[in-house]
PDB file of N, CA and C in Angstrom:
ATOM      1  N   UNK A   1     192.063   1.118  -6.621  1.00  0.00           N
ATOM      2  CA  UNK A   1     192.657   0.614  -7.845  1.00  0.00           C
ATOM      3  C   UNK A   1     191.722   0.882  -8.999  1.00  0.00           C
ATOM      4  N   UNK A   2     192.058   1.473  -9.809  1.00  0.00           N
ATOM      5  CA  UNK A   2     191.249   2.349 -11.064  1.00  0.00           C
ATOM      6  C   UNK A   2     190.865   0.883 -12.294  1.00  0.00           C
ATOM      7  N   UNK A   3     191.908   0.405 -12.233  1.00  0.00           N
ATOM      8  CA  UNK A   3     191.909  -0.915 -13.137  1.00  0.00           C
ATOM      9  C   UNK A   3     191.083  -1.898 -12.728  1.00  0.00           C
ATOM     10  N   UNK A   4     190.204  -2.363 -11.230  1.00  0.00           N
ATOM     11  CA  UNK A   4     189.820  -3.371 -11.132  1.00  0.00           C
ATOM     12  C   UNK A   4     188.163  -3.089 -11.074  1.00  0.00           C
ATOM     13  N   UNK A   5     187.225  -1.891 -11.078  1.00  0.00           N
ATOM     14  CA  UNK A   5     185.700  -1.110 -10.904  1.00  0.00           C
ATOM     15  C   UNK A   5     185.182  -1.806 -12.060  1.00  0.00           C
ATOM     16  N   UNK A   6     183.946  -2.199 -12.399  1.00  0.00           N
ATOM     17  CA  UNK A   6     183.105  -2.671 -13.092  1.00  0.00           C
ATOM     18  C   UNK A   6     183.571  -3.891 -14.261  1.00  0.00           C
ATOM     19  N   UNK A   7     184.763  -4.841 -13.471  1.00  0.00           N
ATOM     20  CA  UNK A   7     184.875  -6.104 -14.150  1.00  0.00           C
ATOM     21  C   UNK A   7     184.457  -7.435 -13.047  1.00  0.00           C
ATOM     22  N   UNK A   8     183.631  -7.179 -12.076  1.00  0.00           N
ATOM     23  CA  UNK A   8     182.673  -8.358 -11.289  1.00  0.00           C
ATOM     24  C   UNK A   8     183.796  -8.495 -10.247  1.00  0.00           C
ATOM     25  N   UNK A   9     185.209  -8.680 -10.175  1.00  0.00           N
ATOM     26  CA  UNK A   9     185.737  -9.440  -9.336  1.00  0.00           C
ATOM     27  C   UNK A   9     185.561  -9.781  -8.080  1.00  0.00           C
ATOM     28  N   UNK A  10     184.927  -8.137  -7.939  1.00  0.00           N
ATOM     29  CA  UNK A  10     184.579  -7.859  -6.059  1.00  0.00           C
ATOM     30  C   UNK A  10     183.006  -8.167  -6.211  1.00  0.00           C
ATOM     31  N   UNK A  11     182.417  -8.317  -7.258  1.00  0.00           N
ATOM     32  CA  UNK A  11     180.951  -8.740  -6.667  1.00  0.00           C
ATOM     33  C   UNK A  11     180.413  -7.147  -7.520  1.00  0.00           C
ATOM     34  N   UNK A  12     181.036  -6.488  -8.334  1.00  0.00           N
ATOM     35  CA  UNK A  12     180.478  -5.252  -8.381  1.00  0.00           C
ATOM     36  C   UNK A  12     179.599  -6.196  -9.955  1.00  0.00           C
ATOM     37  N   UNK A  13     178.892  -4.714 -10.573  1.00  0.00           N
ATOM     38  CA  UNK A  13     178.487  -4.731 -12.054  1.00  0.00           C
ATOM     39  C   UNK A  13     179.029  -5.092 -12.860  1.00  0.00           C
ATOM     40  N   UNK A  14     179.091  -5.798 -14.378  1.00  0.00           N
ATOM     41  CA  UNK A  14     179.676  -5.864 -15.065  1.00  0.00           C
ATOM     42  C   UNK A  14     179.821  -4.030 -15.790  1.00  0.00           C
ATOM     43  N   UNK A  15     180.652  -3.188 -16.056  1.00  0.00           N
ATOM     44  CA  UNK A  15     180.357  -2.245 -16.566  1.00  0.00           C
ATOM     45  C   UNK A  15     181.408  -1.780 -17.278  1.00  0.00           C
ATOM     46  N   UNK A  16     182.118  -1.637 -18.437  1.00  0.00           N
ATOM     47  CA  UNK A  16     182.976  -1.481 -19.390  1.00  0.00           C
ATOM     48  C   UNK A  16     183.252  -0.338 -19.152  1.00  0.00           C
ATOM     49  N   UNK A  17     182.520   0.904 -18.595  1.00  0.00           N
ATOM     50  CA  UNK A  17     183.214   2.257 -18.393  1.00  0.00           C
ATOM     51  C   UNK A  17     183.622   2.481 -16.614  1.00  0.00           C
ATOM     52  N   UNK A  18     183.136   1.721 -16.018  1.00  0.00           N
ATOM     53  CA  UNK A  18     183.333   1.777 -14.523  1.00  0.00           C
ATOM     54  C   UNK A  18     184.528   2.654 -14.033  1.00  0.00           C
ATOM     55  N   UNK A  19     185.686   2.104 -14.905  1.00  0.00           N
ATOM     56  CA  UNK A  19     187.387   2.903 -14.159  1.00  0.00           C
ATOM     57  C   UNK A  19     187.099   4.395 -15.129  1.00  0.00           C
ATOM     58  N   UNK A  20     186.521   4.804 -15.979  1.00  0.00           N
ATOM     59  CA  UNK A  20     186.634   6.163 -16.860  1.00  0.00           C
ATOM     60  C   UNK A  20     185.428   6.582 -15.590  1.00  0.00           C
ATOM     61  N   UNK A  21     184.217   5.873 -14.968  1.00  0.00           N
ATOM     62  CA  UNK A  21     183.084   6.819 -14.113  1.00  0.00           C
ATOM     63  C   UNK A  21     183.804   7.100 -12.923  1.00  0.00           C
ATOM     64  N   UNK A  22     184.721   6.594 -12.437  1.00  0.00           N
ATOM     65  CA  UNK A  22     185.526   6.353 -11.278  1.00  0.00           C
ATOM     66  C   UNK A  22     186.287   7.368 -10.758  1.00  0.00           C
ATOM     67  N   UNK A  23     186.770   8.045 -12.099  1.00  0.00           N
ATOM     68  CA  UNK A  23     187.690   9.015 -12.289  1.00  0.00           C
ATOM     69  C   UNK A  23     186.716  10.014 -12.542  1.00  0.00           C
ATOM     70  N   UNK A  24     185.894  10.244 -13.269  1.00  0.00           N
ATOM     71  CA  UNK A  24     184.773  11.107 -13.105  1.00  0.00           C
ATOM     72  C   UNK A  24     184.204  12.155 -12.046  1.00  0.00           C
ATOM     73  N   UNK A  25     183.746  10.752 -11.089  1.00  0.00           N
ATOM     74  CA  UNK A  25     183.427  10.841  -9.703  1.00  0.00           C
ATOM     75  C   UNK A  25     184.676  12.002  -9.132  1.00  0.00           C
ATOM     76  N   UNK A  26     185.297  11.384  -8.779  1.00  0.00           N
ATOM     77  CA  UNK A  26     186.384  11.609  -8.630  1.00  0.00           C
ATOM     78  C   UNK A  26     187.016  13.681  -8.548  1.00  0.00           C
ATOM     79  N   UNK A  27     186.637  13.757  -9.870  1.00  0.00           N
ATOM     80  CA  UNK A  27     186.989  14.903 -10.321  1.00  0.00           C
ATOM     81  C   UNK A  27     186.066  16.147  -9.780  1.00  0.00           C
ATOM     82  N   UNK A  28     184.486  15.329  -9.854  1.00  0.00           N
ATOM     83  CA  UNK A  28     183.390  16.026  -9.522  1.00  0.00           C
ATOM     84  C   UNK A  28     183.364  16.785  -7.402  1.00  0.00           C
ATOM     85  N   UNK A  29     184.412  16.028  -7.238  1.00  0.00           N
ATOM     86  CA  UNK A  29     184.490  15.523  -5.878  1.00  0.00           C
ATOM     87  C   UNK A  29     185.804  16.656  -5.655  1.00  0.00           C
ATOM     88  N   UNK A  30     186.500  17.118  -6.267  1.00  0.00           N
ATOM     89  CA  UNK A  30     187.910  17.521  -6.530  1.00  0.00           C
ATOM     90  C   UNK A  30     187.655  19.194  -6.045  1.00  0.00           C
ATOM     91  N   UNK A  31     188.164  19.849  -5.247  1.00  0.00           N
ATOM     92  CA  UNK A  31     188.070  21.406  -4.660  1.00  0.00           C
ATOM     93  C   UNK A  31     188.787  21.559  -6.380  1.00  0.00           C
ATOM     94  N   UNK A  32     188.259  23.211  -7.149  1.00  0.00           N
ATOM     95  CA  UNK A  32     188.621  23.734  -7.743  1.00  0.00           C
ATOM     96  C   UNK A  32     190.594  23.819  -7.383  1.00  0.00           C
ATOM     97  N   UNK A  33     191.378  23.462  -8.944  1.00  0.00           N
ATOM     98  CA  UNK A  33     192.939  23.531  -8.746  1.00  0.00           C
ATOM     99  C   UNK A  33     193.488  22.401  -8.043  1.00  0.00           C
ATOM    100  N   UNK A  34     192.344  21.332  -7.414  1.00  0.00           N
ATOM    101  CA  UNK A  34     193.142  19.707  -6.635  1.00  0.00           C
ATOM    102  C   UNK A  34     193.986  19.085  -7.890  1.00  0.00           C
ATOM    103  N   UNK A  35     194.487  18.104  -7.470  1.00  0.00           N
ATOM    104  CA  UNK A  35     195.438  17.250  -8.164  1.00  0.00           C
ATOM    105  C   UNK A  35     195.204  16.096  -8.366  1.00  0.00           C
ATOM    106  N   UNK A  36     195.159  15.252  -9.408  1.00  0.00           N
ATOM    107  CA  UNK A  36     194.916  14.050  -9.137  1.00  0.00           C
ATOM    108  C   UNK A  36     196.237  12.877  -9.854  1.00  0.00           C
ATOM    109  N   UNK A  37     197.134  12.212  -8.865  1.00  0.00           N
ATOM    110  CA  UNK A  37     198.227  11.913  -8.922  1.00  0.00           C
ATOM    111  C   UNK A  37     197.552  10.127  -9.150  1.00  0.00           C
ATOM    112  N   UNK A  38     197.931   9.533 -10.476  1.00  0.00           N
ATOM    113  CA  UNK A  38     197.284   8.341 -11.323  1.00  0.00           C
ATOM    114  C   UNK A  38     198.382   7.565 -11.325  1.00  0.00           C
ATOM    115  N   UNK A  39     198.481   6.388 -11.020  1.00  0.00           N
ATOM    116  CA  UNK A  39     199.200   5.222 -11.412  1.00  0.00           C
ATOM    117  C   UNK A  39     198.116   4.293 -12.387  1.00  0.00           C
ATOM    118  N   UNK A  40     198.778   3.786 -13.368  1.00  0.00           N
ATOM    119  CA  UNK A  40     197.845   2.298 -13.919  1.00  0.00           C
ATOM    120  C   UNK A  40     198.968   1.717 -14.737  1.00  0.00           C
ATOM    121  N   UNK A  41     198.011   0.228 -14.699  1.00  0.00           N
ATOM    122  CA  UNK A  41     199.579  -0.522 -15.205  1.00  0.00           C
ATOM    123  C   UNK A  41     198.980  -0.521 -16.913  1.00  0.00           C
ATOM    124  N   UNK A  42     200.472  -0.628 -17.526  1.00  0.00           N
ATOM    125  CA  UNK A  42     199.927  -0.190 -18.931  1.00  0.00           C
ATOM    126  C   UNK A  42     200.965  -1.331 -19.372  1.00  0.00           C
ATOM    127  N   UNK A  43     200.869  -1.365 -20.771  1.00  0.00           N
ATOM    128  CA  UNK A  43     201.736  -2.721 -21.592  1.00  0.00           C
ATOM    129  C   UNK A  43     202.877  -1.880 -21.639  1.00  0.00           C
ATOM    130  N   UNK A  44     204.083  -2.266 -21.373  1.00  0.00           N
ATOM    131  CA  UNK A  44     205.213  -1.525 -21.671  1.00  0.00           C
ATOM    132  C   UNK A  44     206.249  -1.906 -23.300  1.00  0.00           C
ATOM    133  N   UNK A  45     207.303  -1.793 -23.061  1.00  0.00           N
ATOM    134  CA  UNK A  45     208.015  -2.274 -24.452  1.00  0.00           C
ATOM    135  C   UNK A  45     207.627  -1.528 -26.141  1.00  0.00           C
ATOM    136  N   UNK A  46     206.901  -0.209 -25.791  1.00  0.00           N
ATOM    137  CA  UNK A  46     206.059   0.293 -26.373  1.00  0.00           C
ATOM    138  C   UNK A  46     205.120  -0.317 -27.472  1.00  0.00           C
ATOM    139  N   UNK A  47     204.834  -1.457 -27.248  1.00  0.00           N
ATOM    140  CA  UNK A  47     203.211  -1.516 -27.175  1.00  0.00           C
ATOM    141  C   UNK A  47     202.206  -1.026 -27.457  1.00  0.00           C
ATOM    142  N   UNK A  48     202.337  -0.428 -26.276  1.00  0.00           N
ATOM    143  CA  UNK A  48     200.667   0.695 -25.831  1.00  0.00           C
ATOM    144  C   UNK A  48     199.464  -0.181 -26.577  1.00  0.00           C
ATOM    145  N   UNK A  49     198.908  -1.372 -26.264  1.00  0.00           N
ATOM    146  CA  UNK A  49     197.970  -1.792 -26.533  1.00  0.00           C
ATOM    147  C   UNK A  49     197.347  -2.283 -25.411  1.00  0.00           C
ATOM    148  N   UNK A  50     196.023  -1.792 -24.696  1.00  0.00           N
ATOM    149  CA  UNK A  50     194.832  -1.974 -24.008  1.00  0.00           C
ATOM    150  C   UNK A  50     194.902  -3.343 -23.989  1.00  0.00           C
ATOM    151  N   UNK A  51     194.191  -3.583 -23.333  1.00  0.00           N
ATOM    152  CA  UNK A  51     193.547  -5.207 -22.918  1.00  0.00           C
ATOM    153  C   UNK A  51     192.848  -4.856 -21.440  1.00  0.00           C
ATOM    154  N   UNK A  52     192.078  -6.123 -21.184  1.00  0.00           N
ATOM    155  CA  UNK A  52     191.245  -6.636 -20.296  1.00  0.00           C
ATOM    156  C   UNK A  52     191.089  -7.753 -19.862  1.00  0.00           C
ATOM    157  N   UNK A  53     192.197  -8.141 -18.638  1.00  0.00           N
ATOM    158  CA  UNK A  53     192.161  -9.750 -18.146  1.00  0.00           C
ATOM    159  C   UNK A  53     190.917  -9.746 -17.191  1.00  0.00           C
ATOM    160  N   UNK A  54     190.027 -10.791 -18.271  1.00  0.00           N
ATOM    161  CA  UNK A  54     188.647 -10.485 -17.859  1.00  0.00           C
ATOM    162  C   UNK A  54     189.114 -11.369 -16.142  1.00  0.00           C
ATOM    163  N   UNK A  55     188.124 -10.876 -14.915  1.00  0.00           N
ATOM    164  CA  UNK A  55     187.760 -10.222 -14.217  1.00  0.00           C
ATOM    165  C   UNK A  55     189.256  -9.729 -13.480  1.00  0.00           C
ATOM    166  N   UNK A  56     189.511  -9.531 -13.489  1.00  0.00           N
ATOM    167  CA  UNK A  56     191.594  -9.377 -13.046  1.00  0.00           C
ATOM    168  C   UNK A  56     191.517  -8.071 -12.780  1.00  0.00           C
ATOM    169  N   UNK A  57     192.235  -7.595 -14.228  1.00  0.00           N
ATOM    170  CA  UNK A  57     192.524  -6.023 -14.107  1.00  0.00           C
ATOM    171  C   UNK A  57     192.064  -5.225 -15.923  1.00  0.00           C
ATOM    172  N   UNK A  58     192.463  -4.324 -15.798  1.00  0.00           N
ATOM    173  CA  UNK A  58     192.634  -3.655 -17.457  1.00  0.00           C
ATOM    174  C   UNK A  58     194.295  -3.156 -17.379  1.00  0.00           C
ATOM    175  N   UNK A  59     194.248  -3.378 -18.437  1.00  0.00           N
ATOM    176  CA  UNK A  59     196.293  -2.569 -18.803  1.00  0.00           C
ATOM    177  C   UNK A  59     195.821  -1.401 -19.670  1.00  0.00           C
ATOM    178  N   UNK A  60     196.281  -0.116 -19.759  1.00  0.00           N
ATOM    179  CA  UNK A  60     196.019   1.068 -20.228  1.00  0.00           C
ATOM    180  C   UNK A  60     197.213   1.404 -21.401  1.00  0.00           C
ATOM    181  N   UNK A  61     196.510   1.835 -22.413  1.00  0.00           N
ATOM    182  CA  UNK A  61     197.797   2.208 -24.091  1.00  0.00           C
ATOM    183  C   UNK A  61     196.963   4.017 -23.954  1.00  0.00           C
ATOM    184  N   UNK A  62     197.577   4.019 -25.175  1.00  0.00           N
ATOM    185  CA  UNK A  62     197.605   5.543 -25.344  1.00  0.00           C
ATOM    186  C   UNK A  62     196.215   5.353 -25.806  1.00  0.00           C
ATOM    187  N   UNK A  63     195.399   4.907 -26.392  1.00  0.00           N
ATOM    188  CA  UNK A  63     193.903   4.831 -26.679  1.00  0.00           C
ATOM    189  C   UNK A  63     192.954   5.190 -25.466  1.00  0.00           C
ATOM    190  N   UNK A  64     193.042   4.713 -24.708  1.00  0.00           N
ATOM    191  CA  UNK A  64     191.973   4.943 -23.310  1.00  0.00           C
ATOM    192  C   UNK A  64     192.591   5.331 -22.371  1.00  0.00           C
ATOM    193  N   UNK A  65     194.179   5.646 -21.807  1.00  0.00           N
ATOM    194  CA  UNK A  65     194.791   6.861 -20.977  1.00  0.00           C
ATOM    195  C   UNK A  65     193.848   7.831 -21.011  1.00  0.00           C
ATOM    196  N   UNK A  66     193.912   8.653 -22.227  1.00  0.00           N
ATOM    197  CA  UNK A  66     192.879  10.129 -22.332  1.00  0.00           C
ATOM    198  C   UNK A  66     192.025   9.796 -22.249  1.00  0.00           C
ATOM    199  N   UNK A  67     191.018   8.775 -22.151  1.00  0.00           N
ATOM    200  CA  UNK A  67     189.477   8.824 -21.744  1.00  0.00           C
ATOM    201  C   UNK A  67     189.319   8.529 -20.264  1.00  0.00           C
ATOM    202  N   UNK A  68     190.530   8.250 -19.313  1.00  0.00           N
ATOM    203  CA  UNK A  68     190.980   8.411 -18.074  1.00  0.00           C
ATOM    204  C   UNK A  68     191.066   9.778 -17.644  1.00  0.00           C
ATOM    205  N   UNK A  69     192.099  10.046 -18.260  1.00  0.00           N
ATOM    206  CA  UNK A  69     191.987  11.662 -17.766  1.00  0.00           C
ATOM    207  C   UNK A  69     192.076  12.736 -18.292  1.00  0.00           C
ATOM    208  N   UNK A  70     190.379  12.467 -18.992  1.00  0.00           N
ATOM    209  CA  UNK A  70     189.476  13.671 -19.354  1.00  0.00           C
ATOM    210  C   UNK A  70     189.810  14.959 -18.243  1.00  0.00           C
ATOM    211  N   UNK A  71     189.431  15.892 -18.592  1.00  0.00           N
ATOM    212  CA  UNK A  71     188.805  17.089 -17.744  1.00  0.00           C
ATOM    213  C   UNK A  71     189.702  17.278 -16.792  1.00  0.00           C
ATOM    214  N   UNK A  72     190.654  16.868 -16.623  1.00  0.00           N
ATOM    215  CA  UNK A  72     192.293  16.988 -15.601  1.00  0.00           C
ATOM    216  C   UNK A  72     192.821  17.882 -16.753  1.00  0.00           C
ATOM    217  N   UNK A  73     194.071  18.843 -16.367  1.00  0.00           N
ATOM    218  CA  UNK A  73     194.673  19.287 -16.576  1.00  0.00           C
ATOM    219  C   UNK A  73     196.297  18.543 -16.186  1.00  0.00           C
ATOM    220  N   UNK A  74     197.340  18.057 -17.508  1.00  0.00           N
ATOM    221  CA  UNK A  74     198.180  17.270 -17.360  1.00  0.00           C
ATOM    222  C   UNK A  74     199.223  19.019 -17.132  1.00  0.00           C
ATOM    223  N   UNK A  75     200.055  18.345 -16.016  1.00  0.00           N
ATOM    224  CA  UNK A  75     201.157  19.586 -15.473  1.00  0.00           C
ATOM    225  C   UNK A  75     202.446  19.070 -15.667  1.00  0.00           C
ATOM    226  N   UNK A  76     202.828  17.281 -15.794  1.00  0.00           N
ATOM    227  CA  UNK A  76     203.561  16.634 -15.719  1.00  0.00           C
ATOM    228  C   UNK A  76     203.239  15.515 -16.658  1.00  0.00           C
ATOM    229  N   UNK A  77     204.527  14.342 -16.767  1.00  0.00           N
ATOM    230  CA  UNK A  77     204.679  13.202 -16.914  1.00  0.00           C
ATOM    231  C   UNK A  77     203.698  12.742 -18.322  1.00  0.00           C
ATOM    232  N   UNK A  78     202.489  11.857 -18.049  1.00  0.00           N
ATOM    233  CA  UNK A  78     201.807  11.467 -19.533  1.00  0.00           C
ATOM    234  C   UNK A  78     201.962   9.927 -19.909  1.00  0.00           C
ATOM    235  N   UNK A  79     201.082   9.334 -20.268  1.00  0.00           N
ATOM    236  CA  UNK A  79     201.439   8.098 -20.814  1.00  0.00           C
ATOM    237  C   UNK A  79     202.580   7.942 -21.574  1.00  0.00           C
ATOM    238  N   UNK A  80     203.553   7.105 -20.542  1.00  0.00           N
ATOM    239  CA  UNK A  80     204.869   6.780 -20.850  1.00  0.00           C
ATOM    240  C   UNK A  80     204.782   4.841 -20.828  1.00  0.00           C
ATOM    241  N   UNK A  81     204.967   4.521 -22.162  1.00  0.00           N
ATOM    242  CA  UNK A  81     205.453   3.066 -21.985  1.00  0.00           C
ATOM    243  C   UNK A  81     206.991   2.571 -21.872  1.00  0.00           C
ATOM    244  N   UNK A  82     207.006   1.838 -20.937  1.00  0.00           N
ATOM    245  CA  UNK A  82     208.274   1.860 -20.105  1.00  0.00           C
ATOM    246  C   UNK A  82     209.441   1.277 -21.525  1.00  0.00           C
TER     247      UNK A  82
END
């Protein structure tokens, strides 16, 4: 779960970029041409405004989507608020 890395819940760090290093990792880890297929829950009703239910989860807007997925190549779909 991309939304729950560096807000303590599990005992981890406090770390404000944790779910953007996550995805990072991630990529670094990725065979040249892999895919990386993303769910996150985002504010719907178009919205698109971020938040952080401190230690819970994060909700994703069009502001920090793209600092998610940097360095991916989008083939499909895109931050859609429902």
């Amino acid at each position: 779960s991309l939304e729950h890395p560096g807000l303590g819940r599990y005992g981890d760090a406090l770390n404000p970029w944790a779910d953007l290093i996550a995805v990072a990792r991630g990529y670094c880890a990725t065979k040249p041409g892999g895919y990386l297929g993303l769910g996150m829950p985002s504010q719907g009703g178009g919205k698109g405004r971020e938040s952080v239910i401190f230690n819970e989860c994060r909700t994703y807007g069009p502001i920090r989507w793209p600092l998610v997925s940097a360095n991916w190549r989008q083939i499909d779909g895109g931050y859609n608020p429902l």
